[in-house]
Protein backbone atom coordinates (compact mmCIF):
# COMPACT_ATOMS: atom_id res chain seq x y z
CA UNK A 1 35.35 167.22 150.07
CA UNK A 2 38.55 168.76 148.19
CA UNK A 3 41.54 169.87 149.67
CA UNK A 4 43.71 172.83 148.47
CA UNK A 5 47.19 173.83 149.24
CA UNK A 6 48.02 177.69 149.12
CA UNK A 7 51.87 177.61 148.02
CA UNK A 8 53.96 180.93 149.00
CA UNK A 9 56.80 181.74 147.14
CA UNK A 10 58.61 184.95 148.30
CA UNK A 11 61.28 186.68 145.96
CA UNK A 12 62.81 190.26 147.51
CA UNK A 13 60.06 192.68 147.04
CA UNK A 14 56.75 190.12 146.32
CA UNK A 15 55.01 186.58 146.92
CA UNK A 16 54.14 184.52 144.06
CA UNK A 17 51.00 182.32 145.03
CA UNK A 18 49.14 179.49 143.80
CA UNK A 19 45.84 177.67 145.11
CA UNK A 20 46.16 174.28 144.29
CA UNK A 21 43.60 171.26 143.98
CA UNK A 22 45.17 168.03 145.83
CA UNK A 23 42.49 165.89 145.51
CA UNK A 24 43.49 164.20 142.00
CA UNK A 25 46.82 162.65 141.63
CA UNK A 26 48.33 165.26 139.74
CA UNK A 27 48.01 168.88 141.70
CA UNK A 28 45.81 171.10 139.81
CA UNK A 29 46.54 174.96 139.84
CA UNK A 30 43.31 176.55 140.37
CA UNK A 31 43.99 180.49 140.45
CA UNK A 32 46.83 182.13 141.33
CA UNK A 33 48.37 185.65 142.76
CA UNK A 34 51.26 188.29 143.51
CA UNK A 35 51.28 190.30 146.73
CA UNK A 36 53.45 193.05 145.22
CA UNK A 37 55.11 195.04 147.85
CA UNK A 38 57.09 197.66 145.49
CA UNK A 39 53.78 199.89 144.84
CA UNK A 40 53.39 202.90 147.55
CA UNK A 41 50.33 200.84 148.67
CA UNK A 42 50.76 197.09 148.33
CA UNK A 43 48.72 194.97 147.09
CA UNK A 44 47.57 191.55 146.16
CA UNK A 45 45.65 190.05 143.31
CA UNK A 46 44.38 186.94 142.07
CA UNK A 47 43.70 185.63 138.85
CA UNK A 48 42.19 182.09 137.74
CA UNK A 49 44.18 180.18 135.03
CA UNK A 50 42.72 182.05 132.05
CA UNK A 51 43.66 185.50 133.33
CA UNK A 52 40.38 186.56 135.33
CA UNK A 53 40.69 188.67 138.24
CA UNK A 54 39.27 186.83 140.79
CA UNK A 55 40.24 189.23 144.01
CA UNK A 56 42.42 192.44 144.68
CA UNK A 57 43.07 194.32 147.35
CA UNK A 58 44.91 196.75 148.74
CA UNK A 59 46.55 197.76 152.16
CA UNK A 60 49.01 200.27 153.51
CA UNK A 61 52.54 199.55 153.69
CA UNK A 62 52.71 199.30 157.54
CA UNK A 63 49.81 196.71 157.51
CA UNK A 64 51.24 194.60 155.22
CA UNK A 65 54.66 194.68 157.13
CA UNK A 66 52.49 192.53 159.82
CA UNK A 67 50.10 190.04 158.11
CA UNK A 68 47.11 192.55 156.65
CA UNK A 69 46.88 191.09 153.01
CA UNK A 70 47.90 187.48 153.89
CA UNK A 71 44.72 187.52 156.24
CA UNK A 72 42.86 189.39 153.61
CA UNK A 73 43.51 185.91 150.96
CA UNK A 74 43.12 183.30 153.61
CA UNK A 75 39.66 185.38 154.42
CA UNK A 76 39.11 184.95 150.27
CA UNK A 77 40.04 181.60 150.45
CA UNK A 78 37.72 180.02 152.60
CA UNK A 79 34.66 181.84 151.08
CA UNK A 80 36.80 180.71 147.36
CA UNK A 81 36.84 176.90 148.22
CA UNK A 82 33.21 176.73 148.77
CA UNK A 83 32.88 174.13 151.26
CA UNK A 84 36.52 172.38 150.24
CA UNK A 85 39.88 172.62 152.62
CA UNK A 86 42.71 174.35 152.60
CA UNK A 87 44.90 171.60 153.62
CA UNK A 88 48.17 173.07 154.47
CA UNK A 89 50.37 176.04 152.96
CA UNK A 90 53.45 175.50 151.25
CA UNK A 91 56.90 177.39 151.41
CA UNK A 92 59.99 177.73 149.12
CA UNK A 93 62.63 177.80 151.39
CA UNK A 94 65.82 178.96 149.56
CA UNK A 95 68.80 177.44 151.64
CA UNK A 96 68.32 173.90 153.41
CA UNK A 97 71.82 173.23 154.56
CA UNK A 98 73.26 169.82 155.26
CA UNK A 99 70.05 168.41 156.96
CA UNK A 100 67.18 169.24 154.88
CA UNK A 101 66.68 167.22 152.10
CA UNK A 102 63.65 166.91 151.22
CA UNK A 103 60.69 168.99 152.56
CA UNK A 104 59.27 168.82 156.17
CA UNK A 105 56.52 170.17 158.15
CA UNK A 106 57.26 173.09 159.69
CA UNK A 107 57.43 173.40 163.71
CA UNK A 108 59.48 175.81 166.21
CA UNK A 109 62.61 173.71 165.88
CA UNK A 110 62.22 173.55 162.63
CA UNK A 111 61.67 177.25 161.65
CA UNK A 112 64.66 177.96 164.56
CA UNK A 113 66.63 175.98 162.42
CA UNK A 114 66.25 177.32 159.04
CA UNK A 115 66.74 180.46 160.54
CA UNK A 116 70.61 179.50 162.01
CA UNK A 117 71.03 179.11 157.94
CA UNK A 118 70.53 182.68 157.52
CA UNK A 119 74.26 183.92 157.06
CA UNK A 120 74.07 181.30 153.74
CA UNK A 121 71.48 183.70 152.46
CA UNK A 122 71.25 186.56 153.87
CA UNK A 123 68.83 188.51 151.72
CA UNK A 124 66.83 185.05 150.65
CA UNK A 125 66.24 183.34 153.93
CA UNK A 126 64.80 186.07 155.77
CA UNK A 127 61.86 186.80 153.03
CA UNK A 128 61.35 183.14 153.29
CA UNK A 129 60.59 182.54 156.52
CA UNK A 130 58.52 186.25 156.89
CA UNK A 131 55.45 184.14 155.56
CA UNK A 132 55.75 181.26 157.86
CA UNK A 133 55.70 183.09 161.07
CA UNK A 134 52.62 185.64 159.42
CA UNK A 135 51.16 181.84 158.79
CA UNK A 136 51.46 181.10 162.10
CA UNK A 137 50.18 183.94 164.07
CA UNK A 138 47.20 184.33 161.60
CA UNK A 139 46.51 180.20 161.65
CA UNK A 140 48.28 178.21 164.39
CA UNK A 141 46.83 175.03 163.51
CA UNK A 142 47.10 174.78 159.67
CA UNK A 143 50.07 173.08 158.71
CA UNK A 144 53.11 174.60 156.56
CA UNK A 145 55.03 172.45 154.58
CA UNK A 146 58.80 173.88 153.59
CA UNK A 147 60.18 172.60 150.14
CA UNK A 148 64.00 173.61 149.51
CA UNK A 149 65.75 175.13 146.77
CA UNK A 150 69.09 173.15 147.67
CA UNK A 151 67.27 170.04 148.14
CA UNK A 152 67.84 168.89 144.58
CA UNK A 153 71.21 169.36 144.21
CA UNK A 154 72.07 166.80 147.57
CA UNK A 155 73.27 164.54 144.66
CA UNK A 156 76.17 166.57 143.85
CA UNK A 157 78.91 164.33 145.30
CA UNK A 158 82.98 165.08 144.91
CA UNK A 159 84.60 166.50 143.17
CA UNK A 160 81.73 169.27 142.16
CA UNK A 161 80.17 169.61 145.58
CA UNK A 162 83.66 170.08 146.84
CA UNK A 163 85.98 173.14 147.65
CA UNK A 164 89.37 173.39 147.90
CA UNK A 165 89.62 174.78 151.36
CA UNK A 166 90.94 172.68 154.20
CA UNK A 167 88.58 169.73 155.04
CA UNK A 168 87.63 170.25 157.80
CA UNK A 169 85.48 173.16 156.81
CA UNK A 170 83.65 170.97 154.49
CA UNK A 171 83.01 168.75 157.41
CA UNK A 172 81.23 172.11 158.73
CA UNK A 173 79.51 172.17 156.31
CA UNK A 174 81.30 174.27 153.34
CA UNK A 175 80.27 173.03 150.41
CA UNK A 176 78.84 173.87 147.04
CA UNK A 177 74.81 173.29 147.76
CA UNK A 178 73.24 174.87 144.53
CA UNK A 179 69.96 176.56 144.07
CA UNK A 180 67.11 177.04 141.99
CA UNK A 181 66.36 173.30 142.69
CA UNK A 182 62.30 173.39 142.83
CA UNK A 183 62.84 174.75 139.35
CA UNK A 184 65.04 172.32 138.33
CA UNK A 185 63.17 169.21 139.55
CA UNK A 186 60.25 170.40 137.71
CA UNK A 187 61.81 170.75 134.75
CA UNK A 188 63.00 167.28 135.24
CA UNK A 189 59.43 165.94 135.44
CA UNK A 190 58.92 167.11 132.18
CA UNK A 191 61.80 165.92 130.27
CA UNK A 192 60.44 162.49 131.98
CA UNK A 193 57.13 163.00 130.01
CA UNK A 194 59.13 163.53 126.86
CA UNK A 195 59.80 160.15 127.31
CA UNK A 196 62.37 157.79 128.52
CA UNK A 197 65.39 158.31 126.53
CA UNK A 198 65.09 162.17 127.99
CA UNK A 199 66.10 160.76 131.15
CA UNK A 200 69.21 159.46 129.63
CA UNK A 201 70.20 162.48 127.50
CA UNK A 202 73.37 164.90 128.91
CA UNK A 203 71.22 167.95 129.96
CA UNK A 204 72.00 171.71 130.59
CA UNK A 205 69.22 173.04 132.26
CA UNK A 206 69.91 177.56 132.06
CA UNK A 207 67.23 178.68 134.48
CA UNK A 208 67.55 182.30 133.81
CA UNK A 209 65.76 185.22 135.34
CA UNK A 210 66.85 188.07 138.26
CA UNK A 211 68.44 184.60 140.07
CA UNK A 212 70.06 182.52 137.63
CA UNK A 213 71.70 179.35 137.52
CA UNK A 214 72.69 176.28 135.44
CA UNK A 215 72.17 172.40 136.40
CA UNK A 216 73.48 169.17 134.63
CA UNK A 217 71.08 166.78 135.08
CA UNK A 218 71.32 163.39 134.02
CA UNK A 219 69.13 160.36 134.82
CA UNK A 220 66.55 163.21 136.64
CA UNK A 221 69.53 164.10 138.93
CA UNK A 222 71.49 167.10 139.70
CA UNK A 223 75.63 166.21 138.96
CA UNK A 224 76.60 169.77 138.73
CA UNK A 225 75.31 173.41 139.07
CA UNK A 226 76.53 176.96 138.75
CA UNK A 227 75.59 177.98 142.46
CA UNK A 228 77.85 176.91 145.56
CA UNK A 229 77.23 177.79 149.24
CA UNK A 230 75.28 180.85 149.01
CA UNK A 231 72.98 182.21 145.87
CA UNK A 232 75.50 184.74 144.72
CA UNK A 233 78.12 182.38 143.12
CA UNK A 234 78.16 181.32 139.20
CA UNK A 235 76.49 183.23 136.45
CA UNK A 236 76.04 187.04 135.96
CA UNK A 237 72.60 187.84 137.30
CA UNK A 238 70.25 191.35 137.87
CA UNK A 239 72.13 192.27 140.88
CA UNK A 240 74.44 189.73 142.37
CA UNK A 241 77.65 189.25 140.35
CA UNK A 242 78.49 185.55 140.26
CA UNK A 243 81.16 184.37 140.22
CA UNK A 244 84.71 186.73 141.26
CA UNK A 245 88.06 186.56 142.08
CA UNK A 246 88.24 186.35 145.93
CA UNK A 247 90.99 188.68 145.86
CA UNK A 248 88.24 191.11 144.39
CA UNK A 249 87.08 190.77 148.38
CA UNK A 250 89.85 191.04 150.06
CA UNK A 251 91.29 193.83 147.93
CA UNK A 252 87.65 195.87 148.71
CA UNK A 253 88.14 195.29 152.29
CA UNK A 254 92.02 196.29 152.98
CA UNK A 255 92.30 198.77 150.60
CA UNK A 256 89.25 199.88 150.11
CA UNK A 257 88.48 200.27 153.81
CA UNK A 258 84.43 198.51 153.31
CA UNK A 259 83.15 196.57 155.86
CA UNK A 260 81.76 193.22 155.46
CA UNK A 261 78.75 194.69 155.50
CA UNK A 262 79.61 197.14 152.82
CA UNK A 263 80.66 194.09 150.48
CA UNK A 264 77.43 192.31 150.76
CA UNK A 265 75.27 194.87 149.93
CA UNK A 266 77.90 195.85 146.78
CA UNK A 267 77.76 191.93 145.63
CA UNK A 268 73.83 191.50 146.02
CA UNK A 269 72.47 194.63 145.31
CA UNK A 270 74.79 196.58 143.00
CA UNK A 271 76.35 194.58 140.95
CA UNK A 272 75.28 192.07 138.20
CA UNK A 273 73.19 193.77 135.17
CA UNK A 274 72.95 196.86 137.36
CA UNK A 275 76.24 197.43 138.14
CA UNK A 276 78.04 196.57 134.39
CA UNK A 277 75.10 198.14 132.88
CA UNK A 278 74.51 201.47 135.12
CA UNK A 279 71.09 201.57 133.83
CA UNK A 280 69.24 198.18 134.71
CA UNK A 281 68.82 194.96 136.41
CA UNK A 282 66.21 193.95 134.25
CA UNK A 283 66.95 192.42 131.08
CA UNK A 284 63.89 193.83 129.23
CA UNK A 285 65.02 197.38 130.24
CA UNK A 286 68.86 196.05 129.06
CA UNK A 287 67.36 194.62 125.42
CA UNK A 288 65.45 198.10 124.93
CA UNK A 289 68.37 200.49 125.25
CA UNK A 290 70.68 202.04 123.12
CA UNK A 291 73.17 202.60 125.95
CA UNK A 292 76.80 200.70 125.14
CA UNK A 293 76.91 200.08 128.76
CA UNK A 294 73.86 197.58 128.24
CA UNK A 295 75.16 195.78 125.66
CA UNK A 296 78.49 195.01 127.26
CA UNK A 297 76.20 193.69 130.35
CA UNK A 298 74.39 191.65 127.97
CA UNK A 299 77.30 190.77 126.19
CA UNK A 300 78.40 189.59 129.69
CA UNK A 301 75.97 187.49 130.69
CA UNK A 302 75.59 185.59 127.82
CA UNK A 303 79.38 184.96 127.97
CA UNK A 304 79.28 184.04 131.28
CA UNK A 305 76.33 181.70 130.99
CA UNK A 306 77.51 180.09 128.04
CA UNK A 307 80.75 179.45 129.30
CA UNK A 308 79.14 177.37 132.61
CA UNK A 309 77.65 175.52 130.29
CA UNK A 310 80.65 174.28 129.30
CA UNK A 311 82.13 173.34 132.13
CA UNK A 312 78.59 171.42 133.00
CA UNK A 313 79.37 169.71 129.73
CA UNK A 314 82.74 168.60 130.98
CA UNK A 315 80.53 167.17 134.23
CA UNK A 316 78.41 165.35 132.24
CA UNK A 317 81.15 163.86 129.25
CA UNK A 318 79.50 165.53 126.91
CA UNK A 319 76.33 167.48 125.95
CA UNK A 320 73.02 166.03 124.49
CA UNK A 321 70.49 168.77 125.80
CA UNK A 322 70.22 172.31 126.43
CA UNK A 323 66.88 173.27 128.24
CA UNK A 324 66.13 177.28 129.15
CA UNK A 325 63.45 178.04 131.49
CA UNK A 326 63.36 180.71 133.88
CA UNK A 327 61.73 184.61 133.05
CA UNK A 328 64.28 185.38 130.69
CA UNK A 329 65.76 181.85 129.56
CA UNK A 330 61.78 181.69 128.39
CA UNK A 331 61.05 185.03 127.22
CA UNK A 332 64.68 186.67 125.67
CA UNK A 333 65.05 184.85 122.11
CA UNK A 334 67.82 187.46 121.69
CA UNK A 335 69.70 185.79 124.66
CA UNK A 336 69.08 182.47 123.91
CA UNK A 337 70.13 183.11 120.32
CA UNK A 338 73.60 184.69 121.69
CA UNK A 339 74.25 181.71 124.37
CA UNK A 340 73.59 178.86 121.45
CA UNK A 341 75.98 180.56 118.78
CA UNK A 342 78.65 180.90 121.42
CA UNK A 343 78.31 177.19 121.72
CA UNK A 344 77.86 176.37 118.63
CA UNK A 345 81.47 174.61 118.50
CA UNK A 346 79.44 171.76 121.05
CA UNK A 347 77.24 171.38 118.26
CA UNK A 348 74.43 173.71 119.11
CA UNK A 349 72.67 174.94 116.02
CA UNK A 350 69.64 177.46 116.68
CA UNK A 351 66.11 177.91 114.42
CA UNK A 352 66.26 181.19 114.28
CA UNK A 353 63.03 181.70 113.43
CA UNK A 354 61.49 179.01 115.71
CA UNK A 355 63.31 180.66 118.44
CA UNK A 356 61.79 183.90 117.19
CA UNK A 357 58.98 182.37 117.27
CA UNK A 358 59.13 181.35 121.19
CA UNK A 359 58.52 177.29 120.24
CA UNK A 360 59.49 174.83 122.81
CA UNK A 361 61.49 173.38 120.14
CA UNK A 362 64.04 175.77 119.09
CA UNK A 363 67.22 173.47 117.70
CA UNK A 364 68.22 173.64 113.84
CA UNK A 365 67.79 170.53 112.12
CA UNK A 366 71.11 169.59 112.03
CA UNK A 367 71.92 170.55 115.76
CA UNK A 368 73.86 168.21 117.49
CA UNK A 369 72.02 168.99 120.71
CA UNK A 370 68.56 169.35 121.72
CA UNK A 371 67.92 172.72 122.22
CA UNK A 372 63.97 173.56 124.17
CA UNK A 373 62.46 176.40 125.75
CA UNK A 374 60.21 174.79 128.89
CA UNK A 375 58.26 177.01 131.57
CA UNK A 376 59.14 176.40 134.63
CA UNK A 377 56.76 175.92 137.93
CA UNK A 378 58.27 176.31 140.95
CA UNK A 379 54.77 176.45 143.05
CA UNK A 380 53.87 172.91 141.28
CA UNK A 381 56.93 171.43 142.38
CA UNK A 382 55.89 172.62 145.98
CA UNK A 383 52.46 172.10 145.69
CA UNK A 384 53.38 168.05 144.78
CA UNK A 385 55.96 167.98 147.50
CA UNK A 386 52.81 168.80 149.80
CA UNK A 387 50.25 166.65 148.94
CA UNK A 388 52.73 163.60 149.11
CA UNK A 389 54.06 164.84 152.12
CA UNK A 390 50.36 165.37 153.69
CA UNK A 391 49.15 161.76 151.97
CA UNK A 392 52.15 159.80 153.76
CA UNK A 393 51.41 161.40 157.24
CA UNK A 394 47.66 160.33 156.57
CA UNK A 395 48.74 156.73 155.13
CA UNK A 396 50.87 155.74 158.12
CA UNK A 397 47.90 156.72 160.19
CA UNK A 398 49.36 160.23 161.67
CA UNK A 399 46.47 162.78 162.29
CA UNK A 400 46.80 164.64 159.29
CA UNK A 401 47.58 167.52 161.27
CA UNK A 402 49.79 168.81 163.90
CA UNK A 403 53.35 170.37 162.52
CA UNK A 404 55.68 168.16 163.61
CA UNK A 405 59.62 168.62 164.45
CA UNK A 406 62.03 166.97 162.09
């Protein structure tokens, strides 16, 4: 008999999902889906690999606040499988704090504390968890599996994990923790299957979309990234503004007269793209206008992004690879062109054309440094961190299935 994993991944206003095939050694995506809560009457629908529709439906806006379409795809499911079993549902869990490293199954004290983390993310962590506990009440016994965004980036050790507060707040765990690391690790595995020397090239990997972030990855680890304790550090992004002058803050609050509240919601939700641009947080939207305020966002964020990449070059000694993934790092060949010819004095030469193009393989021939365009997968990267998690609990004899506390 198969087994399937249904991997969740909740952004602000939808859920990405996948249905995945554990039974082979490799997880096999089998259809996947967006429950898209931004239309006046949400709704969800699946597609196979090829494009397909395989199941839509639709619900109002107060039933989906409770679990009405998630019970509507686990009802699909079953019926979908044909006999085979869902094994367990998987979570991206943005912020895993000092203690969670690598994923766990999810119980009470588990989902109590990733919940204690919520100040770290406050807009992320909440639209996390939403599908665990709609999991829960609509399946009690089927296991959920959490997978964490920071997890990758526990190898950051001092200095670049490090601020320069007092220690002690470190010790409390203040420190940079990085993000975007299910996208990162998956983009690892497939610099691995470009063969070994990959694994020993200096690489930038730009994941670039509404979130974005950079990682220096050597050796398949994570020695520096963009992001610090909370997803609103490091490089201009749709809404959140990166990086800023604390005295920004403290200028907004004592002269200003906003709240703390006030701040948050101006540094999440207003600024970025949206707030340079006045007209977008998409980058599309940005690329299509004729607006001057767009192009100075644009003009932004490609300064901004190829300037971290610098300073992850100084992290690694040096710079051998530069890997974009992410919506727009895979879709914006204007971007990537801008980002490469401000770095061209590290050596990076663009194909224009291939980059036109959209090839995986965008460097000029005599580049100094790799230059590829890779798709990224965070729902694989969960989906594998499942089925090993599930096949350890089954080889060291556990029942396969209560959730247990870590």
């Amino acid at each position: 008999m198969s087994e399937a994993v249904l991997v969740l991944n909740a952004g602000s206003s939808s859920i990405k999902l996948g249905l995945f095939d554990i039974s082979p050694a490799e997880p096999t995506l089998r259809c996947k889906g967006l429950l898209d809560e931004q239309e006046k009457t949400p709704r969800i629908v699946v597609t196979d690999t090829s494009g397909k529709q395989l199941f839509e439906k639709s619900r109002p806006a107060d039933e989906v606040a409770g679990t009405g379409l998630l019970a509507d795809i686990f009802a699909w499911i079953e019926d979908y499988l044909e006999g085979g079993r869902l094994a367990a549902v998987g979570h991206r869990i943005v912020h895993g704090g000092r203690d969670f490293t690598g994923p766990v199954m999810i119980a009470d004290q588990t989902l109590a504390a990733l919940e204690a983390l919520t100040p770290l993310a406050p807009l992320h962590q909440p639209r996390c968890l939403a599908p665990v506990r709609a999991v829960k009440s609509l399946q009690p016994s089927l296991p959920q599996i959490a997978s964490f965004d920071t997890a990758f980036h526990h190898s950051l050790r001092p200095p670049a994990g490090r601020f320069a507060i007092p220690r002690h707040f470190e010790e409390r765990g203040i420190r940079r923790y990085g993000f975007h690391g299910l996208s990162f690790e998956y983009i690892a595995s497939r610099l691995a299957v470009l063969g070994s020397e990959w694994i020993q090239k200096r690489t930038v990997v730009a994941h670039l979309g509404n979130g974005a972030s950079l990682c220096a990855m050597h050796e398949g680890k994570s020695l520096d990234t963009s992001m610090g304790l909370t997803p609103l550090d490091g490089l201009v992004m749709g809404t959140r503004c990166g990086t800023i002058d604390p005295g920004v803050l403290l200028y907004l609050m004592q002269e200003e007269g906003m709240s703390a509240n006030e701040v948050q919601h101006l540094l999440y939700e207003k600024s970025g793209l949206l707030g340079v641009s006045g007209v977008s947080a998409d980058m599309r939207a940005l690329l299509a206008s004729r607006e001057a305020a767009a192009r100075e966002a644009i003009d932004l964020f490609t300064f901004r992004a190829a300037a971290d990449v610098a300073v992850m070059a100084n992290t690694l000694g040096g710079l051998d690879g530069l890997v974009f993934t992410g919506g727009i790092g895979e879709h914006a060949a204007e971007i990537r062109q801008q980002i490469c010819d401000r770095l061209a004095w590290l050596g990076v030469g663009l194909n224009a054309a291939a980059n036109a193009r959209g090839q995986w393989s965008i460097a000029a021939p005599d580049s100094k440094v790799v230059v590829l365009v890779i798709a990224t997968s965070e729902e694989t990267t969960i989906a594998r961190h499942c089925r090993a998690l599930l096949n350890s609990r089954t080889s060291s004899g556990s029942e396969p299935l209560p959730a247990v506390d870590r």
